[in-house]
N, C-alpha and C. Protein backbone atom coordinates (compact mmCIF):
# COMPACT_ATOMS: atom_id res chain seq x y z
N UNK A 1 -60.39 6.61 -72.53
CA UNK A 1 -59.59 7.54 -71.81
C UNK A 1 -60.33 7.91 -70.53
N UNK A 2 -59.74 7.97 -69.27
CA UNK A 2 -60.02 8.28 -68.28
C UNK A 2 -61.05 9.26 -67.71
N UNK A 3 -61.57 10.19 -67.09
CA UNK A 3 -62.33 11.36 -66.91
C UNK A 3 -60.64 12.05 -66.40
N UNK A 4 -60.08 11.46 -65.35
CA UNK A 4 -59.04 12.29 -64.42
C UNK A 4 -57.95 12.65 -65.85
N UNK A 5 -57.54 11.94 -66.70
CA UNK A 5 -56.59 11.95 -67.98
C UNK A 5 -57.20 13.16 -68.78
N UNK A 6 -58.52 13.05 -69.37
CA UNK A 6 -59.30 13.85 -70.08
C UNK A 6 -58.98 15.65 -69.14
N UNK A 7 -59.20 15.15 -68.26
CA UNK A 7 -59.23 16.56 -67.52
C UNK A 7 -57.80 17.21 -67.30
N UNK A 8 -56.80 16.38 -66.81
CA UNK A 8 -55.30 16.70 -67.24
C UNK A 8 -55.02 17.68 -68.84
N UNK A 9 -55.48 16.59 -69.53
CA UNK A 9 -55.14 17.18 -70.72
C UNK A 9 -55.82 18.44 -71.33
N UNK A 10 -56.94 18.64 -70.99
CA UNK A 10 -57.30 19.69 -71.06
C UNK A 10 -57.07 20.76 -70.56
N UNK A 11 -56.63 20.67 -68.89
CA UNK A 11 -56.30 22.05 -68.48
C UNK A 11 -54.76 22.03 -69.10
N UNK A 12 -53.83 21.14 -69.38
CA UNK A 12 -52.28 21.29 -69.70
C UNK A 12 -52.26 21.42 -71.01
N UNK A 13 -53.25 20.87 -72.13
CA UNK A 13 -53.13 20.69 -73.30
C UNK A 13 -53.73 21.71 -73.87
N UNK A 14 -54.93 21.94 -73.37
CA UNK A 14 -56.01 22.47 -74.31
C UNK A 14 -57.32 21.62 -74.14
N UNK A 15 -58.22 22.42 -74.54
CA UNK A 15 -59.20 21.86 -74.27
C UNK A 15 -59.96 20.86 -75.62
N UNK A 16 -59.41 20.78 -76.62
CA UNK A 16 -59.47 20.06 -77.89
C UNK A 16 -58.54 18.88 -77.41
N UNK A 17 -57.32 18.96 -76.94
CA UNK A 17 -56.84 17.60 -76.60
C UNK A 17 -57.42 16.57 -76.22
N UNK A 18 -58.84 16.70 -75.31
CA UNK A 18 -59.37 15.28 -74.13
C UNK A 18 -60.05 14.85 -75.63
N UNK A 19 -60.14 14.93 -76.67
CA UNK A 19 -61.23 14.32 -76.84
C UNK A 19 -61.16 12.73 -77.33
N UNK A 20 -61.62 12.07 -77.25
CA UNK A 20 -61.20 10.38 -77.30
C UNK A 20 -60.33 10.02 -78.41
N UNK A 21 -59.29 9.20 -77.96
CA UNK A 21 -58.88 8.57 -78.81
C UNK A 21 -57.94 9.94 -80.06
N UNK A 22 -58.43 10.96 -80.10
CA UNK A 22 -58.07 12.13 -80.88
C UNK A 22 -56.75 12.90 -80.07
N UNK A 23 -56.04 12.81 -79.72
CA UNK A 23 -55.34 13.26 -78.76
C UNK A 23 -54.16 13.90 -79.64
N UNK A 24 -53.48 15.23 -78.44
CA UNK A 24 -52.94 16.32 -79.19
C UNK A 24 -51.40 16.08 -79.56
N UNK A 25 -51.26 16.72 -80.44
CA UNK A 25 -49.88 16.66 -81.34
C UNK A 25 -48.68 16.15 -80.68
N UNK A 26 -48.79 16.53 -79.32
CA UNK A 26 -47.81 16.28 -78.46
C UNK A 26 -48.00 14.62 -78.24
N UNK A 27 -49.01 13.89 -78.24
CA UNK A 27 -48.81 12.39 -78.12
C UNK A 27 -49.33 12.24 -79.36
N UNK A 28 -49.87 12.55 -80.09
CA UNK A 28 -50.26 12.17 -81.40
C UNK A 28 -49.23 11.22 -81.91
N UNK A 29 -49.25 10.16 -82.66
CA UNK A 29 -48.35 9.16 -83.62
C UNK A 29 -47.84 7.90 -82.50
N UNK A 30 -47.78 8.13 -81.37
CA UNK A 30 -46.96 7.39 -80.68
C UNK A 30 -47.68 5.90 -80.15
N UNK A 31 -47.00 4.71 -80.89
CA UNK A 31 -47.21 3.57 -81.28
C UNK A 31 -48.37 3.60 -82.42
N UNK A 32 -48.57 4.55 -83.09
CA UNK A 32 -49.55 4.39 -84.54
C UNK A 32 -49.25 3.17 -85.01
N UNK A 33 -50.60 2.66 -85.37
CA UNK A 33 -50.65 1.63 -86.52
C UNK A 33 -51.03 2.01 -87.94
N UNK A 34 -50.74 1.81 -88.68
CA UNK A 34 -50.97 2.09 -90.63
C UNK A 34 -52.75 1.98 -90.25
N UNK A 35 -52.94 0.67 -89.91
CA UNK A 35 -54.02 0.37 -90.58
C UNK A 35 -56.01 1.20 -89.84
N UNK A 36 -54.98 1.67 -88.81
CA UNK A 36 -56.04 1.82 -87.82
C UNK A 36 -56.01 3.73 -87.68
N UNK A 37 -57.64 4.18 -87.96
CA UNK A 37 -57.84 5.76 -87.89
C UNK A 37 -59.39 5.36 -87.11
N UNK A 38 -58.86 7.04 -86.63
CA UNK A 38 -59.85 7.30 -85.67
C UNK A 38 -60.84 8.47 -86.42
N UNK A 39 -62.20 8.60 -85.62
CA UNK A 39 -63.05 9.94 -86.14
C UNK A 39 -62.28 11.17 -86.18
N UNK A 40 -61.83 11.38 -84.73
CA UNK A 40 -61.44 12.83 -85.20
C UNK A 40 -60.17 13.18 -85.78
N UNK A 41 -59.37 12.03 -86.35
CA UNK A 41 -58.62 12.30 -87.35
C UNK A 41 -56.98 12.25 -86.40
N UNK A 42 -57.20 11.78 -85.17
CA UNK A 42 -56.16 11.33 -84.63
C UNK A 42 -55.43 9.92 -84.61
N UNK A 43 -54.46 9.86 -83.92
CA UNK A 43 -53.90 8.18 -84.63
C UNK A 43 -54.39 7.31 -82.90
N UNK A 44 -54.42 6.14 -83.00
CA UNK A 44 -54.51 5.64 -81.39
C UNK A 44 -53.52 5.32 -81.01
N UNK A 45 -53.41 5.28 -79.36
CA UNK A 45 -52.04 5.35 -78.87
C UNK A 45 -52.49 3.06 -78.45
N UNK A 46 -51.19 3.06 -78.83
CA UNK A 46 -51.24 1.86 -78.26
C UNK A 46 -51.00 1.07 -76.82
N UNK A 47 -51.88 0.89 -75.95
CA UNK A 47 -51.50 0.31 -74.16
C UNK A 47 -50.29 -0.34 -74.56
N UNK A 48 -49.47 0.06 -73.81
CA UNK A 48 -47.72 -0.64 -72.69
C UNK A 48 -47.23 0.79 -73.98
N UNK A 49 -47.24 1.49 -74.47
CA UNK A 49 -46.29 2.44 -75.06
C UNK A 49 -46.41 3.54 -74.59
N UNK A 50 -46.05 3.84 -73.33
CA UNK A 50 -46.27 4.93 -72.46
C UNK A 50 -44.52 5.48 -72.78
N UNK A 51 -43.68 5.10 -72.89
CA UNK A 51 -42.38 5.93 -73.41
C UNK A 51 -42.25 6.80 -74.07
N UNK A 52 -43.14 6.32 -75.23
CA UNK A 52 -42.83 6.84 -76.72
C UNK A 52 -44.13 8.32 -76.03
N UNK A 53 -45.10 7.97 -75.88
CA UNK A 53 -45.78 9.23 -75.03
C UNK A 53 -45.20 10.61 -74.50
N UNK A 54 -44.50 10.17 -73.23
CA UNK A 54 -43.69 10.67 -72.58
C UNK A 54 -42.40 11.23 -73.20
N UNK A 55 -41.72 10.65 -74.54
CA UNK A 55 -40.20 11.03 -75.30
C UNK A 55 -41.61 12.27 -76.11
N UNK A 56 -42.20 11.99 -76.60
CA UNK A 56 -42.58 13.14 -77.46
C UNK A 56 -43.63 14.51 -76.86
N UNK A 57 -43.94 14.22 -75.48
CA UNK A 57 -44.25 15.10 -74.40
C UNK A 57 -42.84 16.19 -74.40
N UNK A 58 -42.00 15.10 -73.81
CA UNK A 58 -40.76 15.74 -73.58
C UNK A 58 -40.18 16.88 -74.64
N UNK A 59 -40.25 16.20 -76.33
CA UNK A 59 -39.64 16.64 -76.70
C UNK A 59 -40.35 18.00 -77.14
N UNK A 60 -42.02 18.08 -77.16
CA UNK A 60 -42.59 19.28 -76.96
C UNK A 60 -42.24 20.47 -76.01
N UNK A 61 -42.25 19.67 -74.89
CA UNK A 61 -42.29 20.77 -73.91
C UNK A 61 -40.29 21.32 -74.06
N UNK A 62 -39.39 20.54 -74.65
CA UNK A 62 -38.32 21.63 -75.14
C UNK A 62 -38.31 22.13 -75.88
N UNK A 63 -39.23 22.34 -76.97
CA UNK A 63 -39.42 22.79 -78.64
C UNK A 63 -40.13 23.96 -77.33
N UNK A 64 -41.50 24.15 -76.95
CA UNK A 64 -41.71 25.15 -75.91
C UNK A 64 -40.76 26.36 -75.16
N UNK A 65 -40.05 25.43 -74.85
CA UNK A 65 -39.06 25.90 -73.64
C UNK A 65 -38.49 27.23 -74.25
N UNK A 66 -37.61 26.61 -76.11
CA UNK A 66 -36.72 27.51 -76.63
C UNK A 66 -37.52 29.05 -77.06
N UNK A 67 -39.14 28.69 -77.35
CA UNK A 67 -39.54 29.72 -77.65
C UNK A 67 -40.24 30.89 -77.00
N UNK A 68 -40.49 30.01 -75.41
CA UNK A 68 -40.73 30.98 -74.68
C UNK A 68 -39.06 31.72 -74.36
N UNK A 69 -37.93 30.99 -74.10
CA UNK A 69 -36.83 31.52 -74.39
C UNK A 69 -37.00 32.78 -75.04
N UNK A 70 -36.88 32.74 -76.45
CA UNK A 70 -36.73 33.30 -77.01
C UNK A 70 -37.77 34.81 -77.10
N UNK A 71 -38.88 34.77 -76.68
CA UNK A 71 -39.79 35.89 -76.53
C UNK A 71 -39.48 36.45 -75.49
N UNK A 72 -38.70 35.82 -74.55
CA UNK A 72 -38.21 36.82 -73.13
C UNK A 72 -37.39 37.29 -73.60
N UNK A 73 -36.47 36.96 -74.72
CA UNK A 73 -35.31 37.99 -74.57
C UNK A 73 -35.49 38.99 -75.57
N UNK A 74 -37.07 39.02 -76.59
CA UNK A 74 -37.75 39.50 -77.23
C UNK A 74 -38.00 40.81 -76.32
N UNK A 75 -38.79 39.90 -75.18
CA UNK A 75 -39.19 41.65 -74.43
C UNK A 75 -38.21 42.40 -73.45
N UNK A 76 -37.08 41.77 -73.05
CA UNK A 76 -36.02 42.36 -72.71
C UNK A 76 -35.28 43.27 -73.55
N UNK A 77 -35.37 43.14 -74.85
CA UNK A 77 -34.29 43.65 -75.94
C UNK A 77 -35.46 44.88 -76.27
N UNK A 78 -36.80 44.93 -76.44
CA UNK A 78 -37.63 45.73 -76.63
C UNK A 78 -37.98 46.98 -75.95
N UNK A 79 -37.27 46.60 -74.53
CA UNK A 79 -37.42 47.52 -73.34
C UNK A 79 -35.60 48.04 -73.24
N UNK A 80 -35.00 47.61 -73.43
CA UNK A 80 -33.59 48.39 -73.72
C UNK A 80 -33.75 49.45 -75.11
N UNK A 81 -34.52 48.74 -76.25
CA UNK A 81 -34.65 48.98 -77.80
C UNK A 81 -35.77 50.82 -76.60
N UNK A 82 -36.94 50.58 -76.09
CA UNK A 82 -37.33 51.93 -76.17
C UNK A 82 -36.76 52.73 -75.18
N UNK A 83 -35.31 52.21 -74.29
CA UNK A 83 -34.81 53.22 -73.20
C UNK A 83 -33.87 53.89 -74.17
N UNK A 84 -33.53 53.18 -75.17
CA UNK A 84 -32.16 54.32 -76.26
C UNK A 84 -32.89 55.03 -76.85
N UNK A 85 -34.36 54.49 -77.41
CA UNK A 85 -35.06 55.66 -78.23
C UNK A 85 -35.40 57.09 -77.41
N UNK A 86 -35.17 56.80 -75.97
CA UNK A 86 -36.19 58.08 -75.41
C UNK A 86 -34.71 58.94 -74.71
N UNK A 87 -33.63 58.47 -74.55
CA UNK A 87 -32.73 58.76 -74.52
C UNK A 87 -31.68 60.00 -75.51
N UNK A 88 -32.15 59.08 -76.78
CA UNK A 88 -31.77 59.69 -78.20
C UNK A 88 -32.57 60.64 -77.94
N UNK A 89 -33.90 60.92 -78.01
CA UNK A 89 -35.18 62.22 -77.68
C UNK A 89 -34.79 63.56 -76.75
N UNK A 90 -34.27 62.61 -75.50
CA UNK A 90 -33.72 63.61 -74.21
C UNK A 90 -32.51 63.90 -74.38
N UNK A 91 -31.61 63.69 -75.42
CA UNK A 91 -30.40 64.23 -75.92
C UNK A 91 -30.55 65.29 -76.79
N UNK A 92 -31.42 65.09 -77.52
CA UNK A 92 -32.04 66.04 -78.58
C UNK A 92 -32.51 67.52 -78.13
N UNK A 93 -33.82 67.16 -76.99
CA UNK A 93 -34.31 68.09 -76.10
C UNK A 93 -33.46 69.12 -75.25
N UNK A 94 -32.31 68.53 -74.75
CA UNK A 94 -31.68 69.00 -74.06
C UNK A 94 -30.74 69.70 -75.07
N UNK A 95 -30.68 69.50 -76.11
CA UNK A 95 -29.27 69.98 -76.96
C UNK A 95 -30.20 71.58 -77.84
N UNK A 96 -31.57 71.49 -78.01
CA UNK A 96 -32.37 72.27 -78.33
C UNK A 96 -32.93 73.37 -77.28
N UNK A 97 -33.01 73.00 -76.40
CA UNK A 97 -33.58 73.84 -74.98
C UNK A 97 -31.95 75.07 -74.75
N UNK A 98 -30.94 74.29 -75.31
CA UNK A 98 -30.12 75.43 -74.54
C UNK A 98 -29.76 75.69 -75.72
N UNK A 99 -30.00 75.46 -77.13
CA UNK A 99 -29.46 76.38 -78.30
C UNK A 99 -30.66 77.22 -77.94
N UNK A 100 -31.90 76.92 -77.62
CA UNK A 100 -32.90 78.00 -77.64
C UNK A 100 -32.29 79.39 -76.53
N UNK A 101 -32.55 78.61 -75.28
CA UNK A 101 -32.32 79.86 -74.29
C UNK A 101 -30.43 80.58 -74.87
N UNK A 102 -29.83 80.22 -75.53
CA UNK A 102 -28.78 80.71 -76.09
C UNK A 102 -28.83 82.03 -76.86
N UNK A 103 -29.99 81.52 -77.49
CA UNK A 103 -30.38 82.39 -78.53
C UNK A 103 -30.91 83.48 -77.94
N UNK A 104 -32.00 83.70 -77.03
CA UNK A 104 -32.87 84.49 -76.15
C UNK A 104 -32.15 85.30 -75.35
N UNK A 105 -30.83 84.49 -74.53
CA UNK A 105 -30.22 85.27 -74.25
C UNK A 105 -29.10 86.59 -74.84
N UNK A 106 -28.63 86.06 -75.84
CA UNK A 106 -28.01 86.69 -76.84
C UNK A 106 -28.92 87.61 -77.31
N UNK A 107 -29.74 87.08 -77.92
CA UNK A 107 -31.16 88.72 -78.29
C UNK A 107 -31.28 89.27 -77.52
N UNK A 108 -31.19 89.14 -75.95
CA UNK A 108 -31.47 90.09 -74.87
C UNK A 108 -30.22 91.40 -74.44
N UNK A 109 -29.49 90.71 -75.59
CA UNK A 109 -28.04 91.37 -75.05
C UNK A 109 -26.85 90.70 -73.78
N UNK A 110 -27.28 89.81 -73.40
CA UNK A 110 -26.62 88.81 -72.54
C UNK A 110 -25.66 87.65 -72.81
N UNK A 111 -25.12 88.07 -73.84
CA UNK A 111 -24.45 86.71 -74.88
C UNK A 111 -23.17 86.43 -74.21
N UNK A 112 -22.45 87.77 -73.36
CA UNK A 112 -21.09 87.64 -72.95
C UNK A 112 -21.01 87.74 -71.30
N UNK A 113 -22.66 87.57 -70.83
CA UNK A 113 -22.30 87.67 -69.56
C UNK A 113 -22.30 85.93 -69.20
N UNK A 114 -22.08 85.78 -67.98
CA UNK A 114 -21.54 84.51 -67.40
C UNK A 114 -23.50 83.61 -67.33
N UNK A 115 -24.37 84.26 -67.33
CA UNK A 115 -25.56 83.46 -67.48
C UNK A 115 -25.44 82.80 -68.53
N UNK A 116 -25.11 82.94 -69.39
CA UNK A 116 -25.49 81.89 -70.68
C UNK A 116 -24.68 80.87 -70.34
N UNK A 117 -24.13 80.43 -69.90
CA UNK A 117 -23.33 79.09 -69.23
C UNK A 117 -23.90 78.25 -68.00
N UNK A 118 -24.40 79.46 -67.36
CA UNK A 118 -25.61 78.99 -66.22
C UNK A 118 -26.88 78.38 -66.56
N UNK A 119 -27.02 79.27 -67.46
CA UNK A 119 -28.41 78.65 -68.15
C UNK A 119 -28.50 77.25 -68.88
N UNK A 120 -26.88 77.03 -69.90
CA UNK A 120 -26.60 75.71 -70.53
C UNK A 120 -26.47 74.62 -69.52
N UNK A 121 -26.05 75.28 -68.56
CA UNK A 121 -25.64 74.08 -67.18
C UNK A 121 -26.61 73.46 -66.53
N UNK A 122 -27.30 74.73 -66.42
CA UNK A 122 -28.80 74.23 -65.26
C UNK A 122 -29.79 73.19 -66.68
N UNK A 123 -29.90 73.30 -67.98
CA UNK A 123 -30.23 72.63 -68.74
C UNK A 123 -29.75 71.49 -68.88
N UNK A 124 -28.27 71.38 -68.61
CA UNK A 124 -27.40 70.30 -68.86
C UNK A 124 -28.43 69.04 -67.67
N UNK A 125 -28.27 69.84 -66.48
CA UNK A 125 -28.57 68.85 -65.43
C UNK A 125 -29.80 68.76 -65.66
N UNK A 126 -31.14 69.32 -65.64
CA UNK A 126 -32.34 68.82 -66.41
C UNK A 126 -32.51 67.77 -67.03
N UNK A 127 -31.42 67.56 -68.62
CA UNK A 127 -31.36 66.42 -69.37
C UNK A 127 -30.65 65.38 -68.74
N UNK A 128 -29.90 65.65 -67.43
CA UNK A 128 -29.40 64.56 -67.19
C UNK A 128 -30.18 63.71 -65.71
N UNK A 129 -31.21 64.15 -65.29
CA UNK A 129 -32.04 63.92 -64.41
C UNK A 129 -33.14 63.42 -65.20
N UNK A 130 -33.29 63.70 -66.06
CA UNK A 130 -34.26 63.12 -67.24
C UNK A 130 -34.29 61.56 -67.65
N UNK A 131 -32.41 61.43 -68.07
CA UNK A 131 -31.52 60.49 -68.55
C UNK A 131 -31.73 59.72 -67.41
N UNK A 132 -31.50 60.22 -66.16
CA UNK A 132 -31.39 59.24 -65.04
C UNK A 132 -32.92 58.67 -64.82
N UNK A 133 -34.05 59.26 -65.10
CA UNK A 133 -35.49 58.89 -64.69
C UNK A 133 -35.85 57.92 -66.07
N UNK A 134 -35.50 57.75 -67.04
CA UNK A 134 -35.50 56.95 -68.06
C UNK A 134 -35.23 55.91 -67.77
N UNK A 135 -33.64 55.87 -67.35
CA UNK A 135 -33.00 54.46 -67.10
C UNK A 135 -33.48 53.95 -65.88
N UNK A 136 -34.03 54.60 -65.22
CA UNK A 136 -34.69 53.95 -63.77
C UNK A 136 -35.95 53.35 -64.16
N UNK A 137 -37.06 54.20 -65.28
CA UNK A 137 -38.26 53.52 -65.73
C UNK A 137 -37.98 52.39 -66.58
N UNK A 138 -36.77 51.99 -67.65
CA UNK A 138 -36.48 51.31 -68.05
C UNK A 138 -35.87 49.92 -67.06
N UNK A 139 -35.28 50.32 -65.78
CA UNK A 139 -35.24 49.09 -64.97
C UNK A 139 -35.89 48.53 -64.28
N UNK A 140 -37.09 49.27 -64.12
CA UNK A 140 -38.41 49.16 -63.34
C UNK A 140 -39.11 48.32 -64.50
N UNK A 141 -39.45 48.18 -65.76
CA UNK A 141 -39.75 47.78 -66.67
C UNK A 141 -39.21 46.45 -67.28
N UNK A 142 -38.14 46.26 -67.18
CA UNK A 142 -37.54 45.17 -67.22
C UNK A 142 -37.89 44.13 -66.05
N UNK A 143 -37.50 44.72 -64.58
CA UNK A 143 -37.85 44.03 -63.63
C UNK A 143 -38.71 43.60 -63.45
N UNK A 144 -40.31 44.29 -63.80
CA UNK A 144 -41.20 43.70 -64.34
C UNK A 144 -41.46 42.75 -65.08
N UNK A 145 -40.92 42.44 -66.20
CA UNK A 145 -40.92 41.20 -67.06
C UNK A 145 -40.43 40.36 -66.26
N UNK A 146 -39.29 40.49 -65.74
CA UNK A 146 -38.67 39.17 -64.68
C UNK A 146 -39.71 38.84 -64.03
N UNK A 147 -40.08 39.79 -63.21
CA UNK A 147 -40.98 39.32 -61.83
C UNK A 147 -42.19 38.47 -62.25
N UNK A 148 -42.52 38.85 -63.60
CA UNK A 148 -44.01 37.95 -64.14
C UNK A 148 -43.93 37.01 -64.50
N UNK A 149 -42.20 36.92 -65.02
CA UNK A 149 -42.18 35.34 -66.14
C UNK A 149 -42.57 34.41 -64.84
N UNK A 150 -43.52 33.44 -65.41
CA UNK A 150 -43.61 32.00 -64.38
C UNK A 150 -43.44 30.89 -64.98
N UNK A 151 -43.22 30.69 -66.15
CA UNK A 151 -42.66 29.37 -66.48
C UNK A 151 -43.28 27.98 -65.95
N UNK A 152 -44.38 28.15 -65.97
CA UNK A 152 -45.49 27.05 -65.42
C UNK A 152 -45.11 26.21 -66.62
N UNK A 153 -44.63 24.85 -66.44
CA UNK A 153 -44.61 23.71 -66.97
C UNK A 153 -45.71 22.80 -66.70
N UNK A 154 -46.59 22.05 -67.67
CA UNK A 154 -46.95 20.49 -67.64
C UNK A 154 -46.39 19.56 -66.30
N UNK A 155 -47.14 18.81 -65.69
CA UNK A 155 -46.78 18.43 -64.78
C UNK A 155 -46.19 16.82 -65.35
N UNK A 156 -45.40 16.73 -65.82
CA UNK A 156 -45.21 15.21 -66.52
C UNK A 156 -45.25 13.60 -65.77
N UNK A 157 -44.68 14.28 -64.32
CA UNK A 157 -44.98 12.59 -63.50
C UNK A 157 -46.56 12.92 -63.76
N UNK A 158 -47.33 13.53 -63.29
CA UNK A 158 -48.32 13.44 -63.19
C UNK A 158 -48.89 12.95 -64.24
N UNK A 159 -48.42 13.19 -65.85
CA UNK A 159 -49.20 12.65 -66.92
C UNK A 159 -48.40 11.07 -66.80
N UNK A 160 -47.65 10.87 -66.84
CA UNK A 160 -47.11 9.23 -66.30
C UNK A 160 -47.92 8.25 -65.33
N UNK A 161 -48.14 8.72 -64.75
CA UNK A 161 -48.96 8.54 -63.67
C UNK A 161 -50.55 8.10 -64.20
N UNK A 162 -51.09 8.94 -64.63
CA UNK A 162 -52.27 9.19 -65.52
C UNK A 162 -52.41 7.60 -66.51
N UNK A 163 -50.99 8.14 -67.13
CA UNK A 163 -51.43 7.56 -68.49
C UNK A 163 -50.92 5.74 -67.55
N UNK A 164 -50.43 5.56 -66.62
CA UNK A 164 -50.21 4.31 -66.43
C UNK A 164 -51.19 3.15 -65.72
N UNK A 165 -52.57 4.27 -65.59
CA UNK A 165 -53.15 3.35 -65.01
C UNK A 165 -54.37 2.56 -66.06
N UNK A 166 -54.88 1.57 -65.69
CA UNK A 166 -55.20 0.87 -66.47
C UNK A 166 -56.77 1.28 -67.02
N UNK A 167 -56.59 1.28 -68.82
CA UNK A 167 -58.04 1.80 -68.91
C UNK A 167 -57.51 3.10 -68.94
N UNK A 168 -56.68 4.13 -69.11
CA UNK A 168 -56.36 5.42 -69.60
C UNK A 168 -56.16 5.52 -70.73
N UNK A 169 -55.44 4.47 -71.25
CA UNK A 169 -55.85 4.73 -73.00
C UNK A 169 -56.04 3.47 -73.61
């Protein structure tokens, strides 16, 4: 195997992939022979079967694909999942803050003047400036995940390339 191949595979593979002849799961089997094992317990790839290489590259890097898929919409659903929890909280807060001052006012003797409506109101808008700073940290938070995903793929001509020159495997 090459030094330039070895080094491919290591920064794309891992660094257990370069090692001779032992090569990672992702080309592992492709043109195996029964009769023929290697030390480190990998199969050898056979020269002119650069397809079968490349079909099971491929079919890694979509087995990949679905599961980074799937963890983005992991942390998307996780960041909606804690904007309802804090929501549910600031519904709560707000529904408690003005049974409280309700109460205070009423003990004060103020139960039938027009403040205790002022007071529920000016609370009302509190919880709802609250509500609004939630869903703004929650889109700020999300947008975040977008902005980071990078989706750095394997460079595959490049392993084609690699693997086609002579004396790479």
């Amino acid at each position: 195997m090459s030094a330039e191949l070895q080094s491919w595979m290591s920064a794309n593979l891992g660094p257990s992939s370069s090692r001779v002849l032992s090569v990672s799961p992702i080309i592992q089997g492709a043109g195996r022979t029964s009769s023929q094992n290697t030390p480190g317990g990998g199969t050898p790839i056979q020269p002119g079967n650069l397809q079968a290489i490349i079909d099971r590259f491929s079919k890694s890097q979509a087995m990949a694909n679905k599961a980074n898929e799937a963890r983005y919409g992991q942390l998307l659903a996780g960041a909606d999942q804690f904007g309802q929890s804090a929501m549910n909280a600031n519904a709560q807060l707000t529904t408690q803050e003005q049974a409280r001052s309700g109460s205070s006012l009423i003990s004060r003797g103020l139960g039938n003047s027009t403040i205790v409506d002022s007071v529920r109101q000016g609370i009302a808008r509190q919880g709802q400036y609250r509500a609004q700073d939630i869903n703004e940290r929650v889109l700020a938070n999300k947008q975040g995940i977008i902005e980071r995903r990078t989706d750095q793929q394997p460079n595959l001509s490049l392993l084609a390339q690699l693997l086609s020159r002579q004396g790479a495997i």
